[in-house]
N, C-alpha and C. Protein backbone atom coordinates (compact mmCIF):
# COMPACT_ATOMS: atom_id res chain seq x y z
N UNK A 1 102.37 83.95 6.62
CA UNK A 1 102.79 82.84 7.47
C UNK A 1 103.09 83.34 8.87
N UNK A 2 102.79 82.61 9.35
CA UNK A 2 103.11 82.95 11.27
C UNK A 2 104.46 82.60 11.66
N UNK A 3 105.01 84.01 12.24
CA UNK A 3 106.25 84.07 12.70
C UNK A 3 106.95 82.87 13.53
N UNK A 4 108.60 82.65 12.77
CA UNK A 4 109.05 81.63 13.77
C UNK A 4 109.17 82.19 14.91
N UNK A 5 109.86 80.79 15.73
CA UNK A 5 110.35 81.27 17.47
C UNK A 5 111.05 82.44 17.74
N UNK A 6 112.58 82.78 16.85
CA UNK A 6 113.65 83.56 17.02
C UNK A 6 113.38 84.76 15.79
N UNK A 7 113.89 84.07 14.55
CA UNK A 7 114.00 85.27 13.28
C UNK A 7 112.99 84.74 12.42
N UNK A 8 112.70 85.31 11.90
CA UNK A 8 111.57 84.63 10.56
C UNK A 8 112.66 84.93 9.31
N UNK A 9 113.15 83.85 8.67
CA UNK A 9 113.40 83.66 7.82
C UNK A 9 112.88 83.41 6.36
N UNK A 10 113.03 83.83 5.60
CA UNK A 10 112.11 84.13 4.09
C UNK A 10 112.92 83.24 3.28
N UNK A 11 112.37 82.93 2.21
CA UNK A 11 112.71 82.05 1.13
C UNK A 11 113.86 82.47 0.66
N UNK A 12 114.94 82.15 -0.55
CA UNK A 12 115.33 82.74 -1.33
C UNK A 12 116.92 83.18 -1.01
N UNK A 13 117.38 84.39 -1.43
CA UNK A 13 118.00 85.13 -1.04
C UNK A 13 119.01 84.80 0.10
N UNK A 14 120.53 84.82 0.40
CA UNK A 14 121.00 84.71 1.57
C UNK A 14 121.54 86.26 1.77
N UNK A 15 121.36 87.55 0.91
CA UNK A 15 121.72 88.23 0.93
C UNK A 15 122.08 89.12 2.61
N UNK A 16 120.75 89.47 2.99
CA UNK A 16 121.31 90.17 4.54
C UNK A 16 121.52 89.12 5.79
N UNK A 17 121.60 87.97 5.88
CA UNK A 17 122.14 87.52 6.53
C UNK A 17 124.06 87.28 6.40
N UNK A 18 124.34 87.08 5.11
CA UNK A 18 125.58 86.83 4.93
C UNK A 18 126.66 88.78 5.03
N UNK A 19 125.19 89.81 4.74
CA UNK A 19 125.94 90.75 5.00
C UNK A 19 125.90 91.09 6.65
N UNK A 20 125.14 90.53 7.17
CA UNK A 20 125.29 90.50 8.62
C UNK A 20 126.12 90.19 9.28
N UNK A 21 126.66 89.38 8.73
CA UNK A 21 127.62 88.45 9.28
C UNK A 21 128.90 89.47 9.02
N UNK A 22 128.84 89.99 7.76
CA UNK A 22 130.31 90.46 6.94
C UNK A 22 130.20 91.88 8.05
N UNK A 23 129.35 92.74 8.44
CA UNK A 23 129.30 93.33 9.13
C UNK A 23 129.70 93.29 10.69
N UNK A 24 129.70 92.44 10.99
CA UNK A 24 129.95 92.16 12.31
C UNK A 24 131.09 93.31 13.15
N UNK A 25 131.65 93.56 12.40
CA UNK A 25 132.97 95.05 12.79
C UNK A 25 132.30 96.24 13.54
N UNK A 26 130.48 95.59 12.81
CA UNK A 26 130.11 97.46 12.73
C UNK A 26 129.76 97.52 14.55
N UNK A 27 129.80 96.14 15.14
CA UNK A 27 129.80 96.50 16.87
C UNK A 27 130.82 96.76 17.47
N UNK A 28 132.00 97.20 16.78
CA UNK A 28 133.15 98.06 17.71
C UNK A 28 132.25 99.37 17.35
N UNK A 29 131.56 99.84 16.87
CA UNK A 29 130.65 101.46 16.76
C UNK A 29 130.42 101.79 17.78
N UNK A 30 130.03 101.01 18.41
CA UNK A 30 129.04 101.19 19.87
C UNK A 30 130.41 101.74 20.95
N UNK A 31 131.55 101.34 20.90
CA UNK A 31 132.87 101.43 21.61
C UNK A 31 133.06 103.14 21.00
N UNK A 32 133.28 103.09 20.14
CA UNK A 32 133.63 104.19 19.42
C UNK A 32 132.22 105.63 19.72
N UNK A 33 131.37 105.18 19.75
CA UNK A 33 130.32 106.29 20.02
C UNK A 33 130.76 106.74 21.69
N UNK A 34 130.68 105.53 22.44
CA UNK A 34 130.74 105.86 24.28
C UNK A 34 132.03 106.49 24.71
N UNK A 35 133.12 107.01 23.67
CA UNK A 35 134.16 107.18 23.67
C UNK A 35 134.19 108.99 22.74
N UNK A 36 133.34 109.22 22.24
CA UNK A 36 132.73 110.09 21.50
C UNK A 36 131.81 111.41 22.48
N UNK A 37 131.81 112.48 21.79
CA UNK A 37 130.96 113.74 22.37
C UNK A 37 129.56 113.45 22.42
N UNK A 38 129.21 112.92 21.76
CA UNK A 38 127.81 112.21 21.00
C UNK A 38 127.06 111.61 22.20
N UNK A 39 126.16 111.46 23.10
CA UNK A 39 125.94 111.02 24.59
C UNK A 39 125.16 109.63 24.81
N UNK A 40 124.81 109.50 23.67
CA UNK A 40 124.01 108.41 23.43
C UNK A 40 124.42 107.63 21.92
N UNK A 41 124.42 106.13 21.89
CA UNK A 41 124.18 105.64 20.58
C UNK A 41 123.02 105.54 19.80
N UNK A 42 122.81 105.39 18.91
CA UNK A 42 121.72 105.60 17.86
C UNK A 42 121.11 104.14 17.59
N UNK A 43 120.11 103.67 18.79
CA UNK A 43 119.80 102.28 18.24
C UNK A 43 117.87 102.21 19.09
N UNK A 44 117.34 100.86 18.26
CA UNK A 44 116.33 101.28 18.41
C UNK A 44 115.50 101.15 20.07
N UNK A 45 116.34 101.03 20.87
CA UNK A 45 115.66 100.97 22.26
C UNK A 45 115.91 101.67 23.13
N UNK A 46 116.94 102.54 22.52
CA UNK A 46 117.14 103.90 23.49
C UNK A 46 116.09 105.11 23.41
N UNK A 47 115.87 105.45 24.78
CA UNK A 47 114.48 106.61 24.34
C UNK A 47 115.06 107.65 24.28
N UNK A 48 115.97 108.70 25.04
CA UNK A 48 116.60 109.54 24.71
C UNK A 48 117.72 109.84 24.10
N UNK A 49 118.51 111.04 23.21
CA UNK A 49 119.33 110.52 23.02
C UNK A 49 119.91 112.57 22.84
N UNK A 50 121.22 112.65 23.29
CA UNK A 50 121.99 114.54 23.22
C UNK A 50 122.28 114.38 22.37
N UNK A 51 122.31 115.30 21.10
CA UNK A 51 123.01 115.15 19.70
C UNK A 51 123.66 116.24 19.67
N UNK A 52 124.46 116.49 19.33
CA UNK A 52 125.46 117.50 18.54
C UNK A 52 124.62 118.47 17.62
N UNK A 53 125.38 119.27 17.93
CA UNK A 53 124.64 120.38 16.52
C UNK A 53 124.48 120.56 15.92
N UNK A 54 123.77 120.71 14.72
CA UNK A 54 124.40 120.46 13.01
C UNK A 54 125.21 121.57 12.67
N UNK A 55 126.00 121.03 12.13
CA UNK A 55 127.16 122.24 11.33
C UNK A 55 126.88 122.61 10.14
N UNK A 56 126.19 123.80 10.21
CA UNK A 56 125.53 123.70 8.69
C UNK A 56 126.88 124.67 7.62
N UNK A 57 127.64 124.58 8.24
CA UNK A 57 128.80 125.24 7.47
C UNK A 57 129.64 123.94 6.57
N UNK A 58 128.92 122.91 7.05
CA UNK A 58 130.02 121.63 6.27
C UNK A 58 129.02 121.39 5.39
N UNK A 59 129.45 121.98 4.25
CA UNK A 59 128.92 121.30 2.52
C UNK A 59 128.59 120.51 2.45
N UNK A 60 129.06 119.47 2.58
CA UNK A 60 129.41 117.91 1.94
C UNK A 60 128.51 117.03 3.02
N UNK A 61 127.76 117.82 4.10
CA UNK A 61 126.60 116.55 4.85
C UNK A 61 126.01 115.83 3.97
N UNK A 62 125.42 116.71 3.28
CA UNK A 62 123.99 116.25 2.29
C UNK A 62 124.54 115.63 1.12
N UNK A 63 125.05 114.46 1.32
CA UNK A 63 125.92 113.14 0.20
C UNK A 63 126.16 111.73 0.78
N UNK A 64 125.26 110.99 0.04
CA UNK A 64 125.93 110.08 0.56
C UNK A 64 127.43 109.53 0.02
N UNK A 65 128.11 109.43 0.85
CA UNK A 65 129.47 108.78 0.64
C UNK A 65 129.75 107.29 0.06
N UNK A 66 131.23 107.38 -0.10
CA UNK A 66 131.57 105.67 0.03
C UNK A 66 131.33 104.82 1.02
N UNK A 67 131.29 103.35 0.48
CA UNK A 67 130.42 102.49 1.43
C UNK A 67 131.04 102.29 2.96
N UNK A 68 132.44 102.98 3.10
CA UNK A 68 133.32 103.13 3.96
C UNK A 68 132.65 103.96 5.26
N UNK A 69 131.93 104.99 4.75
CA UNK A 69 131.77 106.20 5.52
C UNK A 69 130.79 106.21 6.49
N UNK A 70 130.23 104.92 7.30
CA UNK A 70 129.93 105.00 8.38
C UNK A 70 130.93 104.39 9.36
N UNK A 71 131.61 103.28 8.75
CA UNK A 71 132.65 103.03 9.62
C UNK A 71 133.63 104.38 10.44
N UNK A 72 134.27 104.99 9.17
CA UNK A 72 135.15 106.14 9.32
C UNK A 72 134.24 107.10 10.40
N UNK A 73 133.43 107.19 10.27
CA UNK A 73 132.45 108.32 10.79
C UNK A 73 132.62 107.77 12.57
N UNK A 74 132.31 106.70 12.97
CA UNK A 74 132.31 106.07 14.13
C UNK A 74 133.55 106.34 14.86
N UNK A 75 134.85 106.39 14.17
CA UNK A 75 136.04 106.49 14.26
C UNK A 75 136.14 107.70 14.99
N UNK A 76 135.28 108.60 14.36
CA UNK A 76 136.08 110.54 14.66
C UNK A 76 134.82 110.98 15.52
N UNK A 77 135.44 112.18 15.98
CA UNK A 77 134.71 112.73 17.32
C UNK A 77 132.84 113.27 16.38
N UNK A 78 132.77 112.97 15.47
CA UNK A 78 131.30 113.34 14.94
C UNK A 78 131.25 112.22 14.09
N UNK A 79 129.30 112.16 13.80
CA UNK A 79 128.80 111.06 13.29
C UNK A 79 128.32 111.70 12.01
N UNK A 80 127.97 110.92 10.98
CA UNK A 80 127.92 111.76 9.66
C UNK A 80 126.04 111.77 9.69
N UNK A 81 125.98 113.22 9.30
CA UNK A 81 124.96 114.19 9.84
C UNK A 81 123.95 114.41 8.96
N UNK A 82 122.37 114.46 8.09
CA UNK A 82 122.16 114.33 7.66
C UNK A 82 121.09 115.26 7.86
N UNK A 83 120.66 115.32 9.09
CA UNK A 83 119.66 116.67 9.38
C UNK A 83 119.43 117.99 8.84
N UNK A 84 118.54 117.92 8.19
CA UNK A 84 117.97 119.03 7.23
C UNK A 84 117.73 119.12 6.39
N UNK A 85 118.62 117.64 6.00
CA UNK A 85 119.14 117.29 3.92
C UNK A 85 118.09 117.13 3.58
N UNK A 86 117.64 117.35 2.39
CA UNK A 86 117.29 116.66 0.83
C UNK A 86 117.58 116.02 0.80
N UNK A 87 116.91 114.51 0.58
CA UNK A 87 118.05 113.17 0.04
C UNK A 87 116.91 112.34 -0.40
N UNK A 88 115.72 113.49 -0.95
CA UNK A 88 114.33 112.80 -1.75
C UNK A 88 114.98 112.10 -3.06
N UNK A 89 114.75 110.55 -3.29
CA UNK A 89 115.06 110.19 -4.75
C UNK A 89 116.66 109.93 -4.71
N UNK A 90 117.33 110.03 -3.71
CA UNK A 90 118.70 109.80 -3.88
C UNK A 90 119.31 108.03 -3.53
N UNK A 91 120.66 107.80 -4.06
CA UNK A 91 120.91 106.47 -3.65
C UNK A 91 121.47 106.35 -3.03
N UNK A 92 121.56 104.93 -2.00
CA UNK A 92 122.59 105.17 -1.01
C UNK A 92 123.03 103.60 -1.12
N UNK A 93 122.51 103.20 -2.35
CA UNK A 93 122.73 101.48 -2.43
C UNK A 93 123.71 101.36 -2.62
N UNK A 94 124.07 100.47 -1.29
CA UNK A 94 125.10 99.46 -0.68
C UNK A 94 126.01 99.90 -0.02
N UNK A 95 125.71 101.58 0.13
CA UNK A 95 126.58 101.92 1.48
C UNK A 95 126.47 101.87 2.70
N UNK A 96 127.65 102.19 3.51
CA UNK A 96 127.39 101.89 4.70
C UNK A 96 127.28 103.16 5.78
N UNK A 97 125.92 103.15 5.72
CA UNK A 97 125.65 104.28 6.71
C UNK A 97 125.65 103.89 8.51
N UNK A 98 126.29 103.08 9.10
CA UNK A 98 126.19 102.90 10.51
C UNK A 98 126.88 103.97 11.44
N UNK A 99 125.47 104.11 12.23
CA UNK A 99 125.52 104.86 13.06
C UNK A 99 125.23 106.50 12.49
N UNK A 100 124.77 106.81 11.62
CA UNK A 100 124.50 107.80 11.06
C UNK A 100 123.19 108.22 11.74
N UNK A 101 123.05 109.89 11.96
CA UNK A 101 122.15 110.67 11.91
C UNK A 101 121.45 111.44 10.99
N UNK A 102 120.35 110.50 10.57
CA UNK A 102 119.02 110.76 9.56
C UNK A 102 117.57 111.05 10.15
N UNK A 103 117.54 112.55 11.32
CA UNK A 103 116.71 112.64 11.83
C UNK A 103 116.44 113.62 11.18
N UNK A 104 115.25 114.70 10.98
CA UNK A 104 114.53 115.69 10.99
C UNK A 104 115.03 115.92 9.30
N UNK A 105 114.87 114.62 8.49
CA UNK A 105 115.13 114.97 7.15
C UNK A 105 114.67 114.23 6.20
N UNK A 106 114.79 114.69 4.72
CA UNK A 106 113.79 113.82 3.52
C UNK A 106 114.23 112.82 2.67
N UNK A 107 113.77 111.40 3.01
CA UNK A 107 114.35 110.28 2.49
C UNK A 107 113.57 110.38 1.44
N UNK A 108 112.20 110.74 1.15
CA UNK A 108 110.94 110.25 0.36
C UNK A 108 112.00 109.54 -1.07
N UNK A 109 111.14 108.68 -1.58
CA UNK A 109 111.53 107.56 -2.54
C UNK A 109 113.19 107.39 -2.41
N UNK A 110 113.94 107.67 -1.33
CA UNK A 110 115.28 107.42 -1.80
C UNK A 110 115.33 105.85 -1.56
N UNK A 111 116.71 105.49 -2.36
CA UNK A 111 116.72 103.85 -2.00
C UNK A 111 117.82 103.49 -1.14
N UNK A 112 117.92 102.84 -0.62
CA UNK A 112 118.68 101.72 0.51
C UNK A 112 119.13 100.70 0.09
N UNK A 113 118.99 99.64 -1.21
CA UNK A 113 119.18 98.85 -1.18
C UNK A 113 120.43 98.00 -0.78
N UNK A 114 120.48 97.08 -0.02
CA UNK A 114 121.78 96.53 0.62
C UNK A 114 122.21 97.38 1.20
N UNK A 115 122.05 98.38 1.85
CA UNK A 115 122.75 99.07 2.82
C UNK A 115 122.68 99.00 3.86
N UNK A 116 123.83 98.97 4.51
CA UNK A 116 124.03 98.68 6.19
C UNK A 116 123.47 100.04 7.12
N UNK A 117 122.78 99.96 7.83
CA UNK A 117 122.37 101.26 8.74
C UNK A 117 122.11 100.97 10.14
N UNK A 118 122.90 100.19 10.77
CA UNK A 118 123.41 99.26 12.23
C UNK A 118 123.43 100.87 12.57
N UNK A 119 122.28 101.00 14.00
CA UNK A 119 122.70 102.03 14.91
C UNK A 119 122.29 103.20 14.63
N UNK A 120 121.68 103.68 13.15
CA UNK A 120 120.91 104.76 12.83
C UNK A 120 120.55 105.27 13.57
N UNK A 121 120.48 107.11 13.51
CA UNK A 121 119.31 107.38 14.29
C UNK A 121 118.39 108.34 13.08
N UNK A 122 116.79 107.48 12.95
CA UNK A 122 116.22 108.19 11.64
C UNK A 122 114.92 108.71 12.09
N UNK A 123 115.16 109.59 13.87
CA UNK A 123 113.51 109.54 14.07
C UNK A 123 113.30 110.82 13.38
N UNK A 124 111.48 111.04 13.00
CA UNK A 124 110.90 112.39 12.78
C UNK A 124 111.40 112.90 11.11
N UNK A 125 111.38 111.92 10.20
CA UNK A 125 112.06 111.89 8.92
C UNK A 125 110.72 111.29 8.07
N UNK A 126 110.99 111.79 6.58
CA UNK A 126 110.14 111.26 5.90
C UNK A 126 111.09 110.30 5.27
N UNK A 127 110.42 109.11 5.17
CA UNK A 127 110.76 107.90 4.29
C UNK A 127 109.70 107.43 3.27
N UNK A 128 109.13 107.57 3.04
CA UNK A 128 107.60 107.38 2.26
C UNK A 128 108.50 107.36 1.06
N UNK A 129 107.86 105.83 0.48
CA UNK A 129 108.34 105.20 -0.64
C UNK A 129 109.66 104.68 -0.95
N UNK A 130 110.56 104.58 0.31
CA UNK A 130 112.14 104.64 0.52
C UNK A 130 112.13 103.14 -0.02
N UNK A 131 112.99 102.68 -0.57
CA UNK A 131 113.32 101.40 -0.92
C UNK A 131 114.47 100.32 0.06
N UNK A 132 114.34 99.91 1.08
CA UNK A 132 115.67 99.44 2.25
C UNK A 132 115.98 98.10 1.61
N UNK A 133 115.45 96.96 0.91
CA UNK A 133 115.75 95.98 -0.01
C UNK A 133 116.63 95.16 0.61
N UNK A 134 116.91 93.94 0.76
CA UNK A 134 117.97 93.03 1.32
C UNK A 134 119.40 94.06 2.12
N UNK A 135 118.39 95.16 2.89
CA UNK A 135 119.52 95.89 3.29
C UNK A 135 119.41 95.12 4.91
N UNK A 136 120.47 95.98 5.46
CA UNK A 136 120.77 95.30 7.23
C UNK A 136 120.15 96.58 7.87
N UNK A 137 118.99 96.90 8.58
CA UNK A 137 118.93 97.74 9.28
C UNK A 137 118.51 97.90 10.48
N UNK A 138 119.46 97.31 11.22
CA UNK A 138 119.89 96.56 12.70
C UNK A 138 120.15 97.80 13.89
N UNK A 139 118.89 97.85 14.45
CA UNK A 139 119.12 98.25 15.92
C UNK A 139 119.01 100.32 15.47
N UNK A 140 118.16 100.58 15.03
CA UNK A 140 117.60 101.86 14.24
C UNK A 140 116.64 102.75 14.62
N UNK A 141 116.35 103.24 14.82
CA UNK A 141 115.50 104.30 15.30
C UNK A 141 114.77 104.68 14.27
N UNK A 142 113.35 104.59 14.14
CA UNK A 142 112.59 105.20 13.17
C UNK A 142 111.06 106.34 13.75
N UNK A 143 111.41 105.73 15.20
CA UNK A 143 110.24 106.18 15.73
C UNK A 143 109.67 108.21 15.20
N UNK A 144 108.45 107.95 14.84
CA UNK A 144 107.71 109.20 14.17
C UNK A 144 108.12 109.60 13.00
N UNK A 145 109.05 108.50 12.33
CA UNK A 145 109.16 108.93 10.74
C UNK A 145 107.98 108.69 9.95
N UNK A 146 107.93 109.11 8.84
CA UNK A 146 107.05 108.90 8.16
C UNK A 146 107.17 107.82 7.00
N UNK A 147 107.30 106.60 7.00
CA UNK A 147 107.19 105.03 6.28
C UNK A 147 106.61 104.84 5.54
N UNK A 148 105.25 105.55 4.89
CA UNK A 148 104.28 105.09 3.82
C UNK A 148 104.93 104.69 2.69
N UNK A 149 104.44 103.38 2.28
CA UNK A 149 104.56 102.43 1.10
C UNK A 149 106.55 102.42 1.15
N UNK A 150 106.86 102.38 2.16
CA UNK A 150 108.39 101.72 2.01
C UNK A 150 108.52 100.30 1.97
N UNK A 151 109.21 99.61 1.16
CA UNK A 151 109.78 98.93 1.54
C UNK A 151 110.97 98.04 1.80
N UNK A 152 110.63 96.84 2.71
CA UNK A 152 111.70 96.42 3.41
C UNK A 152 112.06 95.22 3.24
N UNK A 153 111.42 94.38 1.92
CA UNK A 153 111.74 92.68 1.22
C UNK A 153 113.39 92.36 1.81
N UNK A 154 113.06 91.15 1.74
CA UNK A 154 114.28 90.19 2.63
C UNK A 154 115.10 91.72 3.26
N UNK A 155 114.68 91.92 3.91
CA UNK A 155 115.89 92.99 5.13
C UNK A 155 115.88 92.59 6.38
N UNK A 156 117.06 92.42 7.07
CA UNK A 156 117.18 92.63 8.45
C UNK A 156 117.10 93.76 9.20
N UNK A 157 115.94 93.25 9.82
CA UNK A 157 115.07 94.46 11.13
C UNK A 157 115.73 94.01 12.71
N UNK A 158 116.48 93.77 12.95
CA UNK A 158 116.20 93.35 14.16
C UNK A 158 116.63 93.88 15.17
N UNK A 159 115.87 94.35 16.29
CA UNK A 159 116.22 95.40 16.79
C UNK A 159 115.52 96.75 16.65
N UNK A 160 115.13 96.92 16.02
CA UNK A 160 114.67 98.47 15.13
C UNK A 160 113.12 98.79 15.12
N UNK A 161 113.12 100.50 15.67
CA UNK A 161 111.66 100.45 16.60
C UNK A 161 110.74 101.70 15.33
N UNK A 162 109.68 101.40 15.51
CA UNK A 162 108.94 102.04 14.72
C UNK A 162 107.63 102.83 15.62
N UNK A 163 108.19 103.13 16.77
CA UNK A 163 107.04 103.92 17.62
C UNK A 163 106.40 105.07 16.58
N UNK A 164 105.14 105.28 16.72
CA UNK A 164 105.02 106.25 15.84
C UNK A 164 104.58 106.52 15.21
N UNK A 165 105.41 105.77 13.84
CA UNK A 165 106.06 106.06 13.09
C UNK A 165 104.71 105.37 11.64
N UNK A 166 104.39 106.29 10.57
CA UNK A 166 103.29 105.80 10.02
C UNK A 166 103.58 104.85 8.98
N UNK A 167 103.08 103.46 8.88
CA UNK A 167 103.40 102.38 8.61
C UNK A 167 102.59 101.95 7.47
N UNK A 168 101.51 103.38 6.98
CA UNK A 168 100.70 102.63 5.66
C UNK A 168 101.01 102.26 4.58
N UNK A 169 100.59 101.20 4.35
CA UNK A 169 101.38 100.29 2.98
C UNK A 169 102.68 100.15 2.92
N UNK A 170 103.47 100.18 3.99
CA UNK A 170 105.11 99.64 4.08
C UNK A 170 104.81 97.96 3.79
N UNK A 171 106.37 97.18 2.90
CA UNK A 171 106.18 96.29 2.71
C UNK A 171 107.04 95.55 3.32
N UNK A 172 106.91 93.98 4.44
CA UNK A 172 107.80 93.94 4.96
C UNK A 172 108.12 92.52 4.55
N UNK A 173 107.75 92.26 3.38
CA UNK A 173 108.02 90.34 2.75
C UNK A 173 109.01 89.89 2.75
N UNK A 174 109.53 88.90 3.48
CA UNK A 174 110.46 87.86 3.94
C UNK A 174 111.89 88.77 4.35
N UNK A 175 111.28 89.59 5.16
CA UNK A 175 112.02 90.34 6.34
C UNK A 175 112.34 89.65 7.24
N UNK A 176 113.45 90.03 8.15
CA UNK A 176 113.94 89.23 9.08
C UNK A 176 113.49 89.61 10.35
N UNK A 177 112.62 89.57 11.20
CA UNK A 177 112.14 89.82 12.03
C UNK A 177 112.30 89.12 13.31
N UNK A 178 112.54 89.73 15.02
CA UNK A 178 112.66 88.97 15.91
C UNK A 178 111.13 89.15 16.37
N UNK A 179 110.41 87.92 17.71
CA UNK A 179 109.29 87.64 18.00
C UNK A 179 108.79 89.05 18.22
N UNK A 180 110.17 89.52 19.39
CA UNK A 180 109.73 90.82 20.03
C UNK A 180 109.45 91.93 18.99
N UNK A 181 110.10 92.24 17.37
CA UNK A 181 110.02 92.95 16.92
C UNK A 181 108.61 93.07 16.09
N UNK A 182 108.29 91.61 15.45
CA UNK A 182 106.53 91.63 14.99
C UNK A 182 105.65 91.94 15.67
N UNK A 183 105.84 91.57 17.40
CA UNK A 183 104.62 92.06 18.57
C UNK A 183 104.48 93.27 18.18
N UNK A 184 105.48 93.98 18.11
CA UNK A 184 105.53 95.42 18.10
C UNK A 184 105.12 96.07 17.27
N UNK A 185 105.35 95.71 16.18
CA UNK A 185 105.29 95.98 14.61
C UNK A 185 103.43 96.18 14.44
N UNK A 186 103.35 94.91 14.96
CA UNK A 186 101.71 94.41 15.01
C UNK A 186 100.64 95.21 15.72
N UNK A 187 101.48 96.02 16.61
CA UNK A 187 100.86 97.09 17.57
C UNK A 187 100.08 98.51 16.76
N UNK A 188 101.06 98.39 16.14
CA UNK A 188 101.09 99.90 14.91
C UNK A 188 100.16 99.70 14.39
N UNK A 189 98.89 101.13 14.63
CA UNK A 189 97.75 101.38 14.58
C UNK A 189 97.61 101.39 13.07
N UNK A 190 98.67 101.71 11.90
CA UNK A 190 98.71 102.10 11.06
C UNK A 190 99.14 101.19 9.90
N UNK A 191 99.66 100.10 10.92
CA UNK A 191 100.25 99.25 9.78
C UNK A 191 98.93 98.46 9.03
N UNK A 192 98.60 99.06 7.91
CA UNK A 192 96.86 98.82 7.10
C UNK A 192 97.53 98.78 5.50
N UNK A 193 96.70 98.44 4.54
CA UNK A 193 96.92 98.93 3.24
C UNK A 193 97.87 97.94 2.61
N UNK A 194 97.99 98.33 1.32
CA UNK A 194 98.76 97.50 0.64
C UNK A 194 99.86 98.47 -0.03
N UNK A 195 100.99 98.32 -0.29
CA UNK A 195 102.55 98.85 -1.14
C UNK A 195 101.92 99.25 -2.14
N UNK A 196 101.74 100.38 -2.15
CA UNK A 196 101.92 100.95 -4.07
C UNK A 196 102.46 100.50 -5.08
N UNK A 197 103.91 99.90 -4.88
CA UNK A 197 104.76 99.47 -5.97
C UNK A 197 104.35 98.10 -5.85
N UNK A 198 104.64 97.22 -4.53
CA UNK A 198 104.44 95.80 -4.70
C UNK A 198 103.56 95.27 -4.80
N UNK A 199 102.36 96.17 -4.60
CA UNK A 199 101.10 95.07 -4.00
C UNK A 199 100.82 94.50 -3.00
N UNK A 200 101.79 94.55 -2.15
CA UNK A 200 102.17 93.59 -0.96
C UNK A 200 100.86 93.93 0.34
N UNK A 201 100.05 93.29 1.02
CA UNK A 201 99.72 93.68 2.05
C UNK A 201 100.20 93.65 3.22
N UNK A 202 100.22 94.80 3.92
CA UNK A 202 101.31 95.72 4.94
C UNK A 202 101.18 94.27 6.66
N UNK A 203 99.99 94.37 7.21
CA UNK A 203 99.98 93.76 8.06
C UNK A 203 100.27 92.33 7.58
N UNK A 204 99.96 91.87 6.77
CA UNK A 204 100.30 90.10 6.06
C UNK A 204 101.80 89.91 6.27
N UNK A 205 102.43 90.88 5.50
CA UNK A 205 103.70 91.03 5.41
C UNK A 205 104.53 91.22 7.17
N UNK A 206 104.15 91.18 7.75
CA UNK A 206 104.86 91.11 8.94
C UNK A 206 104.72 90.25 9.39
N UNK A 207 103.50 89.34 9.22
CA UNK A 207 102.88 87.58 10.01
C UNK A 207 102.46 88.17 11.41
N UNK A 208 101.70 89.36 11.49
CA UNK A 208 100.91 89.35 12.26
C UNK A 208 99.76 88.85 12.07
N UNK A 209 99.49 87.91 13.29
CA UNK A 209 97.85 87.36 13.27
C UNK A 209 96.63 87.89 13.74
């Protein structure tokens, strides 16, 4: 179906809109980052961005936490760090990762479902086969990850850039999408093929025409 005016709304489900809403806190982050060592926030229209170092002396990066722990994370002078991890096949359903750094690391088949990830930064990462599911993943950075056969059923995208970033057989059915974000979407040389798991076809699924 061809995209509405504003969001494209999907059948069914009120799931990520009502967690959108419940989220709404997660934009004091943005206060909390510009107030932070961190030089830039993690969202999808910023092109550059200074990151911090990884501390590879802290154990406990490579976990996802309670659903608390992006909030808390926003709070303190570092953002919870993910660079380098393993986190192939792992869950992160229904936590709240905002504002987290998931760059230069391995999502492959992990799942997302319902999880908040407002402000991510996930460029240069494999996601291939990642499951994001009626999650919120608002204003994100994905550019040059690797996306094959992810998908993203009823999720909120909005905001969230996929320069890049390889898009074969990602599924994006009754996703929440803004005008500006399908143009874009639609651009992607790559977005071809159909979902491994769903069946879904990749460009259909966005309501590009």
């Amino acid at each position: 179906a061809a995209p509405a005016a504003a969001l494209r709304v999907g059948g069914g489900a009120p799931g990520p809109l009502a967690k959108l809403s419940q989220q709404a806190a997660c934009a004091s982050l943005a206060c909390g980052l510009a107030l932070a060592p961190l030089a830039a926030s993690a969202d999808g229209g910023t092109g550059t961005f200074k990151l911090p170092p990884v501390n590879l002396n802290d154990k406990s990066r490579c976990v996802f936490k309670s659903s608390s722990m992006g909030q808390s994370n926003g709070a303190r002078d570092s953002l919870f760090d993910f660079r380098m991890c393993d986190m192939s096949s792992k869950s992160a359903d229904g936590k709240d990762l905002a504002g987290a750094i998931m760059a230069d690391a391995n999502f492959e088949g992990a799942t997302f479902k319902e999880t908040v990830m407002s402000k991510a930064y996930a460029r240069d990462s494999k996601f291939a086969g990642a499951d994001f599911s009626n999650g919120v993943i608002d204003r994100v950075s994905f550019d040059g990850s690797d996306m094959r056969n992810a998908i993203f059923a009823n999720t909120v995208l909005t905001g969230t850039s996929f320069t890049g970033a390889n898009l074969e057989g990602a599924d994006f059915t009754e996703a929440f999408l803004g005008d500006f974000d399908i143009r874009s979407l639609c651009r992607n040389p790559t977005l071809t093929g159909e979902n491994a798991k769903t069946g879904a076809p990749t460009r259909a699924s966005v309501g590009c025409r």
